[in-house]
PDB file of N, CA and C in Angstrom:
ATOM      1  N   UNK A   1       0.840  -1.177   0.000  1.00  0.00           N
ATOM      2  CA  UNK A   1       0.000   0.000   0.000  1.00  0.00           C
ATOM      3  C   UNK A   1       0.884   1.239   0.000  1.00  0.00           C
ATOM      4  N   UNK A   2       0.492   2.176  -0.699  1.00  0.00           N
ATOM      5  CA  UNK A   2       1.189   3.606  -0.480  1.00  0.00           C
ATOM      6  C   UNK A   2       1.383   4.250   0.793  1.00  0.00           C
ATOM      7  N   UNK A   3       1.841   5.091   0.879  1.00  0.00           N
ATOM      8  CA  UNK A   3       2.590   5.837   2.567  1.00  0.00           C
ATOM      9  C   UNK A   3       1.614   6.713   2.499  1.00  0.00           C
ATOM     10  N   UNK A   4       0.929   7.437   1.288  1.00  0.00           N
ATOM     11  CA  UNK A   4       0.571   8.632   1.292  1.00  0.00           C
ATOM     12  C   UNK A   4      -0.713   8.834   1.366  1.00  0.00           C
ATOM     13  N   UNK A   5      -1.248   8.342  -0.304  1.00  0.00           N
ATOM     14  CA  UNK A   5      -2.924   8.538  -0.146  1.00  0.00           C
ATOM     15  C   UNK A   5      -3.664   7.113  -0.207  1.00  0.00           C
ATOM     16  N   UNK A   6      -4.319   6.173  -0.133  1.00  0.00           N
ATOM     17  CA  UNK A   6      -4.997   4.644  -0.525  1.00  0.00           C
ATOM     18  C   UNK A   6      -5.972   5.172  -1.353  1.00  0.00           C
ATOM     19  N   UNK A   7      -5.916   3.970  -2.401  1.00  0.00           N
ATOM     20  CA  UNK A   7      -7.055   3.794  -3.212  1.00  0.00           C
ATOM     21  C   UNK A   7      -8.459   3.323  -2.433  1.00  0.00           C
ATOM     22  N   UNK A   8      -9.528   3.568  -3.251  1.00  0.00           N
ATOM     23  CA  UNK A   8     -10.512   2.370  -1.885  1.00  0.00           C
ATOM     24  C   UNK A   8     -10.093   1.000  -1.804  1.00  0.00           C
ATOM     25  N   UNK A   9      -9.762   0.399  -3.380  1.00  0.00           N
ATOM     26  CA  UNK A   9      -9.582  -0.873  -2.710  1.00  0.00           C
ATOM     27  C   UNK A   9      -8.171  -1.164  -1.364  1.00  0.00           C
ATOM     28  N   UNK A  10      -7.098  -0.205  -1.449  1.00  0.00           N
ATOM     29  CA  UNK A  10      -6.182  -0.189  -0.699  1.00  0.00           C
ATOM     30  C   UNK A  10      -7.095  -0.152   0.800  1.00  0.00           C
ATOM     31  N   UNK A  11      -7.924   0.753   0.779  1.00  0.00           N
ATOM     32  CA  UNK A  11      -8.532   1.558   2.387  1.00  0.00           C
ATOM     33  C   UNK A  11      -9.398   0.240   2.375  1.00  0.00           C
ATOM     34  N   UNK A  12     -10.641  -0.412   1.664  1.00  0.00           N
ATOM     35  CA  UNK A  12     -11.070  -1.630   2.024  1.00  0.00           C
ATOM     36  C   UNK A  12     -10.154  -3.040   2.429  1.00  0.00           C
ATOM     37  N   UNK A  13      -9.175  -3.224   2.025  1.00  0.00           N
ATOM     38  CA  UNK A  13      -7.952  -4.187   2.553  1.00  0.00           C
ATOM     39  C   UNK A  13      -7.144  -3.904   3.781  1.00  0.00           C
ATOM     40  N   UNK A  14      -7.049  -2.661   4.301  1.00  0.00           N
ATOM     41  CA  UNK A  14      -6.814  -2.363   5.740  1.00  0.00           C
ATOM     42  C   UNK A  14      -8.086  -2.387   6.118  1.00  0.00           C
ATOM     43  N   UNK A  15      -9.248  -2.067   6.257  1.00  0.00           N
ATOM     44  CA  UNK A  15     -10.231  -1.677   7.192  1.00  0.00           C
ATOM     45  C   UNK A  15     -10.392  -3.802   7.392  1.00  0.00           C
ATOM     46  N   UNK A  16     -10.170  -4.399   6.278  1.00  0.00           N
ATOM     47  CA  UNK A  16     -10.731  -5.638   6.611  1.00  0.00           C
ATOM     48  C   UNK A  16      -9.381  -6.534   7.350  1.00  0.00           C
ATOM     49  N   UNK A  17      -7.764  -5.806   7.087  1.00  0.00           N
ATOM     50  CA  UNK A  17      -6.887  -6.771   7.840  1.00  0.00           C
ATOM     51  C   UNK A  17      -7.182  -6.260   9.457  1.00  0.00           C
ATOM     52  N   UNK A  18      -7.491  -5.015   9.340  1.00  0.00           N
ATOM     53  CA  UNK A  18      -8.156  -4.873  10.720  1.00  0.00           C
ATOM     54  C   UNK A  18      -9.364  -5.166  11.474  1.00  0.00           C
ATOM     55  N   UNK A  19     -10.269  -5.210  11.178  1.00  0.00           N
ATOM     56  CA  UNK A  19     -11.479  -6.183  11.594  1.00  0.00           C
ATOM     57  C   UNK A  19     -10.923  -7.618  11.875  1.00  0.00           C
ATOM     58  N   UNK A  20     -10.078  -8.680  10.692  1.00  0.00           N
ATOM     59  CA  UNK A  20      -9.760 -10.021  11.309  1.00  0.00           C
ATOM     60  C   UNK A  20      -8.616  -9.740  12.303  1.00  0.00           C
ATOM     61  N   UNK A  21      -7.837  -8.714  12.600  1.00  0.00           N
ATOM     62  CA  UNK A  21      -6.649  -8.967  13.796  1.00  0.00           C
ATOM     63  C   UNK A  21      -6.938  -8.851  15.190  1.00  0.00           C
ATOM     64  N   UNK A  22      -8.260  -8.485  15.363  1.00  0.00           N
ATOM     65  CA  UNK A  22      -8.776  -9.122  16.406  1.00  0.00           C
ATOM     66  C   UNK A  22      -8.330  -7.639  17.438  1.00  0.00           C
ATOM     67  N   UNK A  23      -7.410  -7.034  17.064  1.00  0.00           N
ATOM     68  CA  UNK A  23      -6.869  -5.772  18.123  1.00  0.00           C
ATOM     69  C   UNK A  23      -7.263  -4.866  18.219  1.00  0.00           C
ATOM     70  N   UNK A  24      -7.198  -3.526  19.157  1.00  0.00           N
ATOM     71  CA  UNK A  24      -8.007  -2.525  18.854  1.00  0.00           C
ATOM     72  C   UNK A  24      -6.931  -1.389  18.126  1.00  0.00           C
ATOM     73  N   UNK A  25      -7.998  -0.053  17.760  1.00  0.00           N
ATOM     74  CA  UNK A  25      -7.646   0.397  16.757  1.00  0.00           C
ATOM     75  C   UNK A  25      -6.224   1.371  17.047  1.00  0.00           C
ATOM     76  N   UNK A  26      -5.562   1.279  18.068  1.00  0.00           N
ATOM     77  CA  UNK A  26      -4.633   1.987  18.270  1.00  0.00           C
ATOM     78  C   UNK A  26      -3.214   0.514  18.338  1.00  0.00           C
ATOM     79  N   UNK A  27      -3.721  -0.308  18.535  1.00  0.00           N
ATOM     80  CA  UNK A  27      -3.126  -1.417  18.991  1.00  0.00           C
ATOM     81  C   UNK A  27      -2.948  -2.227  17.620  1.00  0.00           C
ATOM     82  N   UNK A  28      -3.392  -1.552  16.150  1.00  0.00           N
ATOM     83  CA  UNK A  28      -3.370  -2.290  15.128  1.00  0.00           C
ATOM     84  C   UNK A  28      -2.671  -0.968  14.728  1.00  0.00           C
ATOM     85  N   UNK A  29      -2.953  -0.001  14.648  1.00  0.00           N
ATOM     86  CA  UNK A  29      -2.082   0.780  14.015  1.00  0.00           C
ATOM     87  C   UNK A  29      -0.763   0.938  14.171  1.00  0.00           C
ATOM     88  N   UNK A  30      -0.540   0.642  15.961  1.00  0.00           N
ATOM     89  CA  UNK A  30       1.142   0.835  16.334  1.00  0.00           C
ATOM     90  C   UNK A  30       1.898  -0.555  15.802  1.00  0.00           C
ATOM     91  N   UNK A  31       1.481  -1.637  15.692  1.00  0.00           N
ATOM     92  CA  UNK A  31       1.515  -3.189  14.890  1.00  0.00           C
ATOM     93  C   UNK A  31       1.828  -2.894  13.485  1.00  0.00           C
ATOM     94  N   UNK A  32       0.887  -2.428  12.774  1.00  0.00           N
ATOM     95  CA  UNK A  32       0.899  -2.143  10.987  1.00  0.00           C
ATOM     96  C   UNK A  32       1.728  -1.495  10.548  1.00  0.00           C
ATOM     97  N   UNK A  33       1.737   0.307  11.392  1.00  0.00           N
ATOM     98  CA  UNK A  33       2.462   1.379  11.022  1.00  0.00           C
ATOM     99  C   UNK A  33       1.909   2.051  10.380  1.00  0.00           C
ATOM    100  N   UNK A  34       0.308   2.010  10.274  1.00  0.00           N
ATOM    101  CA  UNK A  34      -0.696   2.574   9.762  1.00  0.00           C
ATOM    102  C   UNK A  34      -1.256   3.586  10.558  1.00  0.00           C
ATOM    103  N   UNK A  35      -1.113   4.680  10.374  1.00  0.00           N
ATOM    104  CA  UNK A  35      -1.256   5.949  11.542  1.00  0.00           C
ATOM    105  C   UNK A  35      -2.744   5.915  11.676  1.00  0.00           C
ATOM    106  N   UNK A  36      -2.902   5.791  13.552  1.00  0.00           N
ATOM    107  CA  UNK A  36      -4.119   5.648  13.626  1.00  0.00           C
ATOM    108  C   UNK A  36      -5.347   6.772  13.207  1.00  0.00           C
ATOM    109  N   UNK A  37      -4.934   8.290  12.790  1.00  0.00           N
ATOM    110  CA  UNK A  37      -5.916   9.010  12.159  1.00  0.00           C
ATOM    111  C   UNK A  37      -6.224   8.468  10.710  1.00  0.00           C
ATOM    112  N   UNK A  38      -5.294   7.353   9.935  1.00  0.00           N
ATOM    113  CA  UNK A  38      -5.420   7.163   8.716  1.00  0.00           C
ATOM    114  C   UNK A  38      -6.793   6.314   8.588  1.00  0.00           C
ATOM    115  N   UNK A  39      -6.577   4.967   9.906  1.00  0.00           N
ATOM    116  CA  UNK A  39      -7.125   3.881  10.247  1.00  0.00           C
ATOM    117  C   UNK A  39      -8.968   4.727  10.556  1.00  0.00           C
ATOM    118  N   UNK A  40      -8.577   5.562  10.990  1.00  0.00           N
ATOM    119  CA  UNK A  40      -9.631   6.044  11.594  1.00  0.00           C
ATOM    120  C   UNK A  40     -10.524   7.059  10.160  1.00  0.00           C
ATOM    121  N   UNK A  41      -9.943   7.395   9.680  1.00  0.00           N
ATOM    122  CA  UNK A  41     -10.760   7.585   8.483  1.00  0.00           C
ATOM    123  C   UNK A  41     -11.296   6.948   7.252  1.00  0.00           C
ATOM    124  N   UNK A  42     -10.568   5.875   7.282  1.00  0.00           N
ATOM    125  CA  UNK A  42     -10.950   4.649   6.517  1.00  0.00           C
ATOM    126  C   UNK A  42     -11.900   3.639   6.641  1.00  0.00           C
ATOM    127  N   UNK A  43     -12.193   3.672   8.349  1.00  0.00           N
ATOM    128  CA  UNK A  43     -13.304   2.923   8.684  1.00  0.00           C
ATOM    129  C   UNK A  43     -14.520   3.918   9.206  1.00  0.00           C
ATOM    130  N   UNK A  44     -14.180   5.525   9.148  1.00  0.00           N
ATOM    131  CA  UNK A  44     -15.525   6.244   9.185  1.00  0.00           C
ATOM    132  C   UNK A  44     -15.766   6.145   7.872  1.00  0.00           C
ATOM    133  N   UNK A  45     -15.342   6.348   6.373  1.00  0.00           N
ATOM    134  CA  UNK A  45     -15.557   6.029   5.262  1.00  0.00           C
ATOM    135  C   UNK A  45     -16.303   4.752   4.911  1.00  0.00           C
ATOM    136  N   UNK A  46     -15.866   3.848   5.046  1.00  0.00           N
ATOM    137  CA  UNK A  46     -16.630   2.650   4.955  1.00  0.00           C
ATOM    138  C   UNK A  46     -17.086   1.888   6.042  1.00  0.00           C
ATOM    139  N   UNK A  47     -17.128   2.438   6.729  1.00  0.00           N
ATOM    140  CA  UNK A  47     -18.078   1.810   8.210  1.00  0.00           C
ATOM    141  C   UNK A  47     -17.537   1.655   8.862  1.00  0.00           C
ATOM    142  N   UNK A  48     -17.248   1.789  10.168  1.00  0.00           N
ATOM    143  CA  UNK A  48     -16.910   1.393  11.345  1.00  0.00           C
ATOM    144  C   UNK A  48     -17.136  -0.013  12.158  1.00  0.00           C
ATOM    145  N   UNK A  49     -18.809  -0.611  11.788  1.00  0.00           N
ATOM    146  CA  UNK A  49     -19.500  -1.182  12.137  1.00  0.00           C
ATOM    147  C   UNK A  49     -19.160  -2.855  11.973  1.00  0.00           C
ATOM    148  N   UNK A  50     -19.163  -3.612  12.355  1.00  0.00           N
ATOM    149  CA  UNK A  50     -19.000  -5.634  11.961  1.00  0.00           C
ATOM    150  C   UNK A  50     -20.208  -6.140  10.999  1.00  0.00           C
ATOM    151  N   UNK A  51     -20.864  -5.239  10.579  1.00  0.00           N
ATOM    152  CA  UNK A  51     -22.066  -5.655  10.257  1.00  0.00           C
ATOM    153  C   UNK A  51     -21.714  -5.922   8.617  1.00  0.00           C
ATOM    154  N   UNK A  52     -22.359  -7.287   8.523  1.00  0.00           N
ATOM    155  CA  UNK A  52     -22.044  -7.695   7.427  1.00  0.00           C
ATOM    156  C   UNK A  52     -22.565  -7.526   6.143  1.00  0.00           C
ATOM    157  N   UNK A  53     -23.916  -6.833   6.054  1.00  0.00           N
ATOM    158  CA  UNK A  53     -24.287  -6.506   4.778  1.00  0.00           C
ATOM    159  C   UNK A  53     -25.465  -5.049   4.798  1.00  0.00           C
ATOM    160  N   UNK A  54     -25.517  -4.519   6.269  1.00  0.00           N
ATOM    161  CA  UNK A  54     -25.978  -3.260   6.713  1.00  0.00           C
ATOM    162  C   UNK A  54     -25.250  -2.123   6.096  1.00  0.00           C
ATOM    163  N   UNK A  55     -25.445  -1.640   5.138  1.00  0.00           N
ATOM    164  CA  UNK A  55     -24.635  -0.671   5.016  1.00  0.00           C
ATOM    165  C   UNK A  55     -23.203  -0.334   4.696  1.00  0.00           C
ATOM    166  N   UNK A  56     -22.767   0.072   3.798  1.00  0.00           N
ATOM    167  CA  UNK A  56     -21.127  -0.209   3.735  1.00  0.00           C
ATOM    168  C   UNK A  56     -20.866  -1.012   2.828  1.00  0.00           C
ATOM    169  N   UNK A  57     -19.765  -1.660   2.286  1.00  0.00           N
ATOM    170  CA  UNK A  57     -19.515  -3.001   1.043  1.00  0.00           C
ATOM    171  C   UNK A  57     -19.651  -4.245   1.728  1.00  0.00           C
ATOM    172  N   UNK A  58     -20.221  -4.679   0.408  1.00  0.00           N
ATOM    173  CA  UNK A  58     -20.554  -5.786   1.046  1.00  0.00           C
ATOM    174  C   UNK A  58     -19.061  -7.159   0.266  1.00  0.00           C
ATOM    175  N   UNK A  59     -18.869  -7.523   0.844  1.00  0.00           N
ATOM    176  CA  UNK A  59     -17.521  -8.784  -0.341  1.00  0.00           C
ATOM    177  C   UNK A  59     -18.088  -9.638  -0.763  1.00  0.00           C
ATOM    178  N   UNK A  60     -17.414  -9.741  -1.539  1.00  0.00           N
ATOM    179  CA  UNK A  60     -17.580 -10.839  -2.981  1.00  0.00           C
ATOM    180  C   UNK A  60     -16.530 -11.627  -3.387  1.00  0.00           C
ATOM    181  N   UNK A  61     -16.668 -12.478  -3.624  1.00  0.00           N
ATOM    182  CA  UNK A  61     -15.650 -13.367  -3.918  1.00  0.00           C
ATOM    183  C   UNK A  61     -16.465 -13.691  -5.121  1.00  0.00           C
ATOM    184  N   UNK A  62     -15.366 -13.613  -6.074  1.00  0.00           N
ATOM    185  CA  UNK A  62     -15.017 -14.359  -7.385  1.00  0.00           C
ATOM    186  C   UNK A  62     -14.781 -15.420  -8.079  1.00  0.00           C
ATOM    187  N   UNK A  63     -15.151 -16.605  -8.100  1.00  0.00           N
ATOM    188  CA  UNK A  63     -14.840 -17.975  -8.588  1.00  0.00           C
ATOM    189  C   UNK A  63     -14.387 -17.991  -9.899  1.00  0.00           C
ATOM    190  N   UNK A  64     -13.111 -18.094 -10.196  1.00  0.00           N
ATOM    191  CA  UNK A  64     -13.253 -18.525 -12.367  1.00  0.00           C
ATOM    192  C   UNK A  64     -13.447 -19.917 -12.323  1.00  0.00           C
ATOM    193  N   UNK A  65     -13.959 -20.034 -12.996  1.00  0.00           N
ATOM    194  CA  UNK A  65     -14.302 -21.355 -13.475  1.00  0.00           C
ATOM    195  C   UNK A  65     -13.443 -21.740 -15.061  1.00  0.00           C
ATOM    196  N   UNK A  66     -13.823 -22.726 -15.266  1.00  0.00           N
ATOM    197  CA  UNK A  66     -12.665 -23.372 -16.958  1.00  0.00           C
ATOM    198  C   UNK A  66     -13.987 -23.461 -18.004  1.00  0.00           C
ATOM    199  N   UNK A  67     -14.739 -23.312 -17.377  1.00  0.00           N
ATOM    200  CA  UNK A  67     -16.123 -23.119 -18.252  1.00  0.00           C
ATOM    201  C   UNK A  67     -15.458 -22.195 -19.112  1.00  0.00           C
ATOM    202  N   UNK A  68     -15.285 -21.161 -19.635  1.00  0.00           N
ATOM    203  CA  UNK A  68     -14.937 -19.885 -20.513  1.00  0.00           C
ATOM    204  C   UNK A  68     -15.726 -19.218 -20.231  1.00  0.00           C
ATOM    205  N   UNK A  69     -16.627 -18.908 -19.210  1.00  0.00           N
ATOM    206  CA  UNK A  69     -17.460 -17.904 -19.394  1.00  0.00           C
ATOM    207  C   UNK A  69     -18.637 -17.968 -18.234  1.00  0.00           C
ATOM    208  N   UNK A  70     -18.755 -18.861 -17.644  1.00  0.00           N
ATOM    209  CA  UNK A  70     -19.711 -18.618 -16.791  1.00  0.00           C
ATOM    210  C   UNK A  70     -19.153 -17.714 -15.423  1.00  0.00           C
ATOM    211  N   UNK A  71     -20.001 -17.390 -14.091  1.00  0.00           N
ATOM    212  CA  UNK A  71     -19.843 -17.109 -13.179  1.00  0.00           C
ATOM    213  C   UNK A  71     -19.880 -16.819 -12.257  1.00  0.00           C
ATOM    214  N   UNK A  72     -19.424 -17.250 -11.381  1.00  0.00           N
ATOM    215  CA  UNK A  72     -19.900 -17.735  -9.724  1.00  0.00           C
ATOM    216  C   UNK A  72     -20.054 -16.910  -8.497  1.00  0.00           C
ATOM    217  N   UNK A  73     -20.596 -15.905  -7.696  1.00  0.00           N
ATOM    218  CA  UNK A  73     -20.697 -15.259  -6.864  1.00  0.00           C
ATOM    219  C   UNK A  73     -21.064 -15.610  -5.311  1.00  0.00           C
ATOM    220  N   UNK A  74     -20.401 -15.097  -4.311  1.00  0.00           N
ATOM    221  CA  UNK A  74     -20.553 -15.519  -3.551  1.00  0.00           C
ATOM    222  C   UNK A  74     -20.802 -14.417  -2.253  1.00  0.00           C
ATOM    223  N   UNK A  75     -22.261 -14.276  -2.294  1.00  0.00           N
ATOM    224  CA  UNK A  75     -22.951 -12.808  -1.354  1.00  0.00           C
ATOM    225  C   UNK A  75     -23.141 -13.224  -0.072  1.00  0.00           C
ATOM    226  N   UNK A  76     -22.386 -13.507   1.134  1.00  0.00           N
ATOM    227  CA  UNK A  76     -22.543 -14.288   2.093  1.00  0.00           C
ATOM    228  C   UNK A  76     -23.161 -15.442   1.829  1.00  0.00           C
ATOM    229  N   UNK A  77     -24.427 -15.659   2.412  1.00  0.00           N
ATOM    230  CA  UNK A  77     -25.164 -17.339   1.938  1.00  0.00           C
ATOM    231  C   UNK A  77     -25.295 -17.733   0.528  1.00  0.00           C
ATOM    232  N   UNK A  78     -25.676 -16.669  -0.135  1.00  0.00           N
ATOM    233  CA  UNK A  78     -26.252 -16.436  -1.069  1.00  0.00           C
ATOM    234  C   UNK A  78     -24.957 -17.060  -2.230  1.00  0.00           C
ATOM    235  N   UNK A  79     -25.476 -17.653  -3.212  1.00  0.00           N
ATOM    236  CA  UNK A  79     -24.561 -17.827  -4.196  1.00  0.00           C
ATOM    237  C   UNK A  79     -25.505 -17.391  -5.714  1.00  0.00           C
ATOM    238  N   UNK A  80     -24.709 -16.546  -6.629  1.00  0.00           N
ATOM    239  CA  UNK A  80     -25.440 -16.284  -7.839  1.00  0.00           C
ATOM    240  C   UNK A  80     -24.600 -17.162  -8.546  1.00  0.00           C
ATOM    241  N   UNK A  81     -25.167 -17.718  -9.739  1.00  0.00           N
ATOM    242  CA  UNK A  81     -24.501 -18.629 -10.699  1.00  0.00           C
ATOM    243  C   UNK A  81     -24.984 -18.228 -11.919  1.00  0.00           C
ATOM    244  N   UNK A  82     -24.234 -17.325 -13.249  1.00  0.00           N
ATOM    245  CA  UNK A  82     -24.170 -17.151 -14.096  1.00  0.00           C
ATOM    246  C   UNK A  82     -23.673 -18.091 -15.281  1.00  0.00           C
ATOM    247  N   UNK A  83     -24.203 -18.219 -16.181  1.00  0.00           N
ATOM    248  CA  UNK A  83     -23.618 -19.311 -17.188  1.00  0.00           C
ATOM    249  C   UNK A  83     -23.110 -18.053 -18.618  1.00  0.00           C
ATOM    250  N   UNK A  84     -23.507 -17.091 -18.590  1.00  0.00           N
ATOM    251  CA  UNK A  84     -23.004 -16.415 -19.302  1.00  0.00           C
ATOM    252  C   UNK A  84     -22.506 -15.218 -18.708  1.00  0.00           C
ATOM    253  N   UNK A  85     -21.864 -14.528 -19.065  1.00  0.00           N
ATOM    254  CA  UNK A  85     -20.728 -13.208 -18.308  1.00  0.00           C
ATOM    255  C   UNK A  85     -21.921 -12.115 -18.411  1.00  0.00           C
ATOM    256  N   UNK A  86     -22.742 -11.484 -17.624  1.00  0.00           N
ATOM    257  CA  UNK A  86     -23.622 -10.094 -17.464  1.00  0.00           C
ATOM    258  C   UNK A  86     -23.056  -8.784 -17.777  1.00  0.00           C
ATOM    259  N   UNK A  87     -23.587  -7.965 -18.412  1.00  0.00           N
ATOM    260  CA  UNK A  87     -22.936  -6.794 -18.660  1.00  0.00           C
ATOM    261  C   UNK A  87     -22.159  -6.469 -17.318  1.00  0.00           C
ATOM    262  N   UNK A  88     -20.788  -5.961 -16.804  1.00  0.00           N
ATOM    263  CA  UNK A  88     -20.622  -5.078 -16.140  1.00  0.00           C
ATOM    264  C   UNK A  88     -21.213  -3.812 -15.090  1.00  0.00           C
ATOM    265  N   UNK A  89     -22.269  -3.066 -15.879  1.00  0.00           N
ATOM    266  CA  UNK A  89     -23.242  -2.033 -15.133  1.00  0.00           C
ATOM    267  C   UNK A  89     -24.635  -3.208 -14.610  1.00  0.00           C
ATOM    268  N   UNK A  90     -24.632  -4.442 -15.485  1.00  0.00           N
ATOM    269  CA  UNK A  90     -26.033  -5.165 -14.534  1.00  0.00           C
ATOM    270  C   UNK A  90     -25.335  -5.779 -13.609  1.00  0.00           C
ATOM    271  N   UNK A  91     -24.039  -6.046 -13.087  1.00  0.00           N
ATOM    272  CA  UNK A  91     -23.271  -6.847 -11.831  1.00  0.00           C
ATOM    273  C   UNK A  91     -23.406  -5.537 -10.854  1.00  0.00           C
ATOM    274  N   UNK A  92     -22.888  -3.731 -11.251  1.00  0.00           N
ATOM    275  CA  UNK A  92     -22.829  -3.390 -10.409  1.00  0.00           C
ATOM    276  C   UNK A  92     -24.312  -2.858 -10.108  1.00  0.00           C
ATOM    277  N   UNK A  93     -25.251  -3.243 -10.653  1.00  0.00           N
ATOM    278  CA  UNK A  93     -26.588  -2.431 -10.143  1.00  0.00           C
ATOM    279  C   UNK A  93     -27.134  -3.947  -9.208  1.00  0.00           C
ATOM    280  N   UNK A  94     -26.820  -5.165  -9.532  1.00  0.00           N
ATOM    281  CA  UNK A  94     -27.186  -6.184  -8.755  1.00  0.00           C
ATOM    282  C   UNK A  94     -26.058  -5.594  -7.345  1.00  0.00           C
ATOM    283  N   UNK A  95     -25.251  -5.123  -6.987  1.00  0.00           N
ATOM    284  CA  UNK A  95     -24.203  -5.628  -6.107  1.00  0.00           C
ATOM    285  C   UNK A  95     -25.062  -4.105  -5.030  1.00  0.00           C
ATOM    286  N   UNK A  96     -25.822  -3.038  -5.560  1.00  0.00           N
ATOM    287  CA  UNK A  96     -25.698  -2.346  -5.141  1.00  0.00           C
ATOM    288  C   UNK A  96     -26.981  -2.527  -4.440  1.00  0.00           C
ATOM    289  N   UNK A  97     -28.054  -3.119  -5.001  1.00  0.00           N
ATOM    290  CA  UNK A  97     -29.456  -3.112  -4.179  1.00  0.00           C
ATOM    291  C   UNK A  97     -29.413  -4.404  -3.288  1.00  0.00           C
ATOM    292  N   UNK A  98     -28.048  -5.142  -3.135  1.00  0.00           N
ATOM    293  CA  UNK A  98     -27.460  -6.347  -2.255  1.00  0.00           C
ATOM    294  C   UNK A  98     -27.144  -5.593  -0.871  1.00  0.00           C
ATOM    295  N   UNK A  99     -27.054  -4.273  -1.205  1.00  0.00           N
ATOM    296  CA  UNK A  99     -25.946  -3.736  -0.025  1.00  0.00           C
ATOM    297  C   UNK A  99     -26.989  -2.867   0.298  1.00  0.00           C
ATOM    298  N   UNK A 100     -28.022  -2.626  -0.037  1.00  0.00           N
ATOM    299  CA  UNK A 100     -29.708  -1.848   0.828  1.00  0.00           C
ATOM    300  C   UNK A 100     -30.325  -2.490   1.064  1.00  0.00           C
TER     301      UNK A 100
END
């Protein structure tokens, strides 16, 4: 990750190595070297909260498959199974009324 500014996906990959380290937020920052005002704006940005699909991003995991083309989603319980690849703007308008 950069010293300076994070991308979101950079600021979503700290906010989540911090949620699994189990420590608190001064106690992960002096650990990382991630200054805790950084830590602290990254998770008022995308939530503060443990809550898993309230608000905030929700994760996704990606499956490729050898199919050429189908594809596999994985929304907590929920699994979507595509056999053909969806436009791009219909994945992110599905991903977004997932997360209201």
């Amino acid at each position: 990750m950069s010293t300076s500014r994070f991308t979101l996906s950079e600021g979503m990959a700290l906010v989540s190595a911090y949620r699994s380290s189990g420590l608190s937020a001064s106690a992960y920052s002096a650990q990382s070297g991630i200054s805790l005002p950084k830590l602290r704006y990254w998770l008022s940005k995308l939530g503060s909260s443990r809550q898993s699909h309230a608000g905030g991003f929700v994760a996704v995991q990606v499956e490729a498959e050898s199919s050429g083309g189908s594809l596999r989603m994985h929304l907590g319980a929920t699994v979507l199974e595509f056999e053909v690849l969806p436009p791009l703007d219909y994945l992110q308008g599905l991903l977004e009324s997932v997360q209201t």
